[in-house]
Protein backbone atom coordinates (compact mmCIF):
# COMPACT_ATOMS: atom_id res chain seq x y z
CA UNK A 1 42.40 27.67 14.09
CA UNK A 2 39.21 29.27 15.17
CA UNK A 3 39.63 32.77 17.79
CA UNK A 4 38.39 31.97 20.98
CA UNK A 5 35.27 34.78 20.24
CA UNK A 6 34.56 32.70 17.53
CA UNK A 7 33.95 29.17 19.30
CA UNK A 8 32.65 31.38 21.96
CA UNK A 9 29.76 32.17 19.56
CA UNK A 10 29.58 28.42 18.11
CA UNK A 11 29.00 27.46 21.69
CA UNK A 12 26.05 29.86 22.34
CA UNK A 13 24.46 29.19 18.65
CA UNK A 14 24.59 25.26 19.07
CA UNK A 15 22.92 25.80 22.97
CA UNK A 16 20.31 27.99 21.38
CA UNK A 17 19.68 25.77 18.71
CA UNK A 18 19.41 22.34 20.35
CA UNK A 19 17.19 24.54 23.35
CA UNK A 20 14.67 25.42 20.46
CA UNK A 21 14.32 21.51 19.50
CA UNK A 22 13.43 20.66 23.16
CA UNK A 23 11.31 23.24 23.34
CA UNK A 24 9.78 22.33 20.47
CA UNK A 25 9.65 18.45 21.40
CA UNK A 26 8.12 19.66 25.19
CA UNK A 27 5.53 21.44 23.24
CA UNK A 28 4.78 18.59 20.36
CA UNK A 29 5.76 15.59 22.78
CA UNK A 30 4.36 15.91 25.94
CA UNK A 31 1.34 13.99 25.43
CA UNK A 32 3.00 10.88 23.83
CA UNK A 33 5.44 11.22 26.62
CA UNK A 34 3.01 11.07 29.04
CA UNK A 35 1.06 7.72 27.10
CA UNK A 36 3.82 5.94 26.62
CA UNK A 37 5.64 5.89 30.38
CA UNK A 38 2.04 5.20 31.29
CA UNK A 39 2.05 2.28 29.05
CA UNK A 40 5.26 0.75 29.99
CA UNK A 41 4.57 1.34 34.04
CA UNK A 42 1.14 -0.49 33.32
CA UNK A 43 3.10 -3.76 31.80
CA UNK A 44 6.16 -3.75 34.06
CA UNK A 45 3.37 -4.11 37.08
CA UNK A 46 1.78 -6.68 34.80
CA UNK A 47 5.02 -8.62 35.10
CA UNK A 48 6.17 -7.93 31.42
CA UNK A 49 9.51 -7.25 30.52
CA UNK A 50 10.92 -4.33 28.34
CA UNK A 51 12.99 -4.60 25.25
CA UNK A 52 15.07 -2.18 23.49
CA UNK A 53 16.74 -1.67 20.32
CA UNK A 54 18.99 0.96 18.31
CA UNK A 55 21.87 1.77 15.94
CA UNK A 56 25.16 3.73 16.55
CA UNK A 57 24.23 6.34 18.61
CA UNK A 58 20.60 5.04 19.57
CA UNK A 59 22.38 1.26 20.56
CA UNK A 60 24.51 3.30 22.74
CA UNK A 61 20.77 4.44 24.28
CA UNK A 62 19.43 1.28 24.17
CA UNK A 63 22.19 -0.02 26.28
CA UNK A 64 21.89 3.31 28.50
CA UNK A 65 18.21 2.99 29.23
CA UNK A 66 18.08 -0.99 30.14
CA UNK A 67 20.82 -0.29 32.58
CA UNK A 68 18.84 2.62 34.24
CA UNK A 69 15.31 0.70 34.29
CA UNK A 70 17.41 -2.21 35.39
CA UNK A 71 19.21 -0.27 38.29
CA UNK A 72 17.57 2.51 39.18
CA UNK A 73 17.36 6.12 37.77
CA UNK A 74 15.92 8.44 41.05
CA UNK A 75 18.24 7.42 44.50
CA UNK A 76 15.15 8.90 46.03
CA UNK A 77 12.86 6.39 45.17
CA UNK A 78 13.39 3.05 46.35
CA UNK A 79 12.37 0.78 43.88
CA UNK A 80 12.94 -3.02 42.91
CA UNK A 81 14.80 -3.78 39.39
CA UNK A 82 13.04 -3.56 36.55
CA UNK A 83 13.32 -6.29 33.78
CA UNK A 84 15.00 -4.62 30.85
CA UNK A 85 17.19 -5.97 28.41
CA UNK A 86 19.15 -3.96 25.41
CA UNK A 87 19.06 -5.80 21.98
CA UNK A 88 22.32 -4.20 20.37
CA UNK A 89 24.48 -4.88 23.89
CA UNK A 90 25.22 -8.82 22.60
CA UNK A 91 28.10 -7.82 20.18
CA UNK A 92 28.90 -11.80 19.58
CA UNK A 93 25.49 -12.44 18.54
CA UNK A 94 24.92 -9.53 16.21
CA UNK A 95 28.32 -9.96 14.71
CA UNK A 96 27.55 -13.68 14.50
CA UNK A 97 24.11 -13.22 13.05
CA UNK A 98 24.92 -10.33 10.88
CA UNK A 99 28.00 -12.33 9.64
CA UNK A 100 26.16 -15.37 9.10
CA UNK A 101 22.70 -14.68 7.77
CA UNK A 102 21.91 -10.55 8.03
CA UNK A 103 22.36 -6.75 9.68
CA UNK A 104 18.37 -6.40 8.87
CA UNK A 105 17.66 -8.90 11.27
CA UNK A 106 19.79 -8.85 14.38
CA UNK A 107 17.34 -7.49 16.26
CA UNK A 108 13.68 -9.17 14.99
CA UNK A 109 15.59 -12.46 15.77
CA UNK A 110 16.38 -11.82 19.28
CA UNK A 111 12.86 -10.39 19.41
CA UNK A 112 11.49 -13.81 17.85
CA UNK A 113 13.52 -15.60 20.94
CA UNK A 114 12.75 -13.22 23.48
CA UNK A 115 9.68 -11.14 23.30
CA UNK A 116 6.36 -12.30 24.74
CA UNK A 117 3.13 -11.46 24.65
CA UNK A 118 2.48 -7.86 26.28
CA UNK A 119 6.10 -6.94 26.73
CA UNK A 120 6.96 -3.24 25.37
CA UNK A 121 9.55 -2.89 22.36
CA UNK A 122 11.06 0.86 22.68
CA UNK A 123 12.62 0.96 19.28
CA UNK A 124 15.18 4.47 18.99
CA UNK A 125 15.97 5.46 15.15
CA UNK A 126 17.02 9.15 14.74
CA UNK A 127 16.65 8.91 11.56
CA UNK A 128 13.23 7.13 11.09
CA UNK A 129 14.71 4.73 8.43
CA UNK A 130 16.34 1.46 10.23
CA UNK A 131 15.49 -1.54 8.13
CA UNK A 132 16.69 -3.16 10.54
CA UNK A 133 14.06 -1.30 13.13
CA UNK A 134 11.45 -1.46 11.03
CA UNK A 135 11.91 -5.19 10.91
CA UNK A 136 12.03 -5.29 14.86
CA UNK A 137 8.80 -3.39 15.15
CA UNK A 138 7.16 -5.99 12.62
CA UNK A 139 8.76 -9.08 14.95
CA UNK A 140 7.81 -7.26 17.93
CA UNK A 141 3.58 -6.67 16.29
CA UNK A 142 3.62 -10.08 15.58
CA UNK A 143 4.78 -11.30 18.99
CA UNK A 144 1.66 -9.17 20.33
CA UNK A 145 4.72 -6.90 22.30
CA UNK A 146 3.35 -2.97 22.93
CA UNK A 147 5.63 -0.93 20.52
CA UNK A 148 6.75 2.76 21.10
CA UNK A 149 9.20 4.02 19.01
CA UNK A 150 11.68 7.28 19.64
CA UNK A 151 12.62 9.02 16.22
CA UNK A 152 13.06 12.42 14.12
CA UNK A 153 10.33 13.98 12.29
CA UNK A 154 10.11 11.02 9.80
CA UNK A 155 6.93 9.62 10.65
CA UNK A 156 7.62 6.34 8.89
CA UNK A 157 8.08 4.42 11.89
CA UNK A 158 4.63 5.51 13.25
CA UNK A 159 2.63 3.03 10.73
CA UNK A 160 4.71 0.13 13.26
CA UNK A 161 3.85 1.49 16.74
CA UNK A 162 1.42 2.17 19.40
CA UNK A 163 2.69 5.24 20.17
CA UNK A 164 5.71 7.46 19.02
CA UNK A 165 7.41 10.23 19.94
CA UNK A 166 8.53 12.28 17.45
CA UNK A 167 11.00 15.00 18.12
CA UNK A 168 10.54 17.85 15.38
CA UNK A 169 13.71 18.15 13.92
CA UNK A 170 15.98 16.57 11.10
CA UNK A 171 19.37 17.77 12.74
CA UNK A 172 20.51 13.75 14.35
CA UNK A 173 22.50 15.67 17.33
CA UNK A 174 19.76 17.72 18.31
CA UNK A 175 17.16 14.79 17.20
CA UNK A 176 19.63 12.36 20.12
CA UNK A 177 19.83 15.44 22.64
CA UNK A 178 16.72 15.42 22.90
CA UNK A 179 15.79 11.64 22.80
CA UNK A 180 18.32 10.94 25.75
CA UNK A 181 16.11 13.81 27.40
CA UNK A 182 12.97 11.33 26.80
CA UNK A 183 14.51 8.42 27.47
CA UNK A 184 15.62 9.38 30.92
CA UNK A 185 11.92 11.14 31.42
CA UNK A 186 10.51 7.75 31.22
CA UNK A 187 12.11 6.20 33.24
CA UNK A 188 11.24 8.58 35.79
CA UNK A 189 7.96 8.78 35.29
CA UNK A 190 7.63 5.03 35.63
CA UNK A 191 9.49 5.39 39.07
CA UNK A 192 6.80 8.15 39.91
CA UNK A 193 4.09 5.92 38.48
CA UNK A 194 4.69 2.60 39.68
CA UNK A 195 7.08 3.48 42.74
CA UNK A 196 6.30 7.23 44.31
């Protein structure tokens, strides 16, 4: 068992660490940041609808941000409900689908049935790599959705989107610290945008 000194010093490495990352990301990201809550705030008051996609840790997000745009993210500003709708929260369907036909497209499918023109795909991937994401993005392109995606360093996923934001790290904790940071930045920025 570790001496309290030494998770003591764990603790203050792993802060330090995942601070340099955000730093980092405020410094690389801003700018994307700022593009893409612009983007969604200009659809959402074009009457478009927002959908969102992820694996593991990033469905977890998915289902995280769609609640937020759905309720509300500020108590300070008053604001109607936003239409937002997580693809990886339908565990019967993506068990059923991934059962029955395949993993690669449980989300392109619901994109195929739900997506319209105009409405804004945020597609999260830590790791840059999803087939199943990459897939999504190509549904969402071909549905004539706005894509942004949320990701590592990988830049793969940025041949597939209109914008991404890509936090400058390959560690996937410090890569979802600071995504969950973003994520919860756009939605207040939209607030500010649209609402404020």
């Amino acid at each position: 068992m570790l001496k309290n000194n030494n998770l003591n010093l764990t603790i203050e490495k792993y802060f330090k660490e995942t601070s340099i990352v955000k730093a980092e990301t405020l410094k690389d990201c801003k700018s994307s940041i700022v593009e893409a809550a612009n983007l969604i705030a200009k659809q959402l008051k074009q009457s478009k609808k927002i959908l969102i996609c992820g694996n593991g840790g990033s469905a977890a997000d998915s289902i995280h941000l769609a609640t937020e745009f759905t309720n509300r993210f500020s108590k300070s500003i008053n604001r109607p409900p936003l239409p937002a709708i997580s693809l990886a929260a339908d565990s019967a369907f993506i068990t059923a689908h991934g059962n029955d036909f395949n993993f690669e497209s449980i989300f392109s499918q619901q994109i195929e049935a739900l997506g319209n023109d105009g409405d804004v795909l945020i597609a999260i991937s830590t790791s840059g790599k999803s087939a199943n994401i990459v897939k999504a993005l190509k549904s969402a392109n071909t549905k004539k959705m706005m894509k942004i995606s949320l990701t590592g360093q990988n830049k793969d996923l940025n041949n597939y989107s209109d914008i991404t934001i890509n936090i400058p790290s390959n560690n996937t904790q410090y890569i979802q610290e600071s995504l969950i940071t973003i994520e919860h930045l756009l939605i207040y920025l939209v607030e500010i945008i649209n609402y404020k």
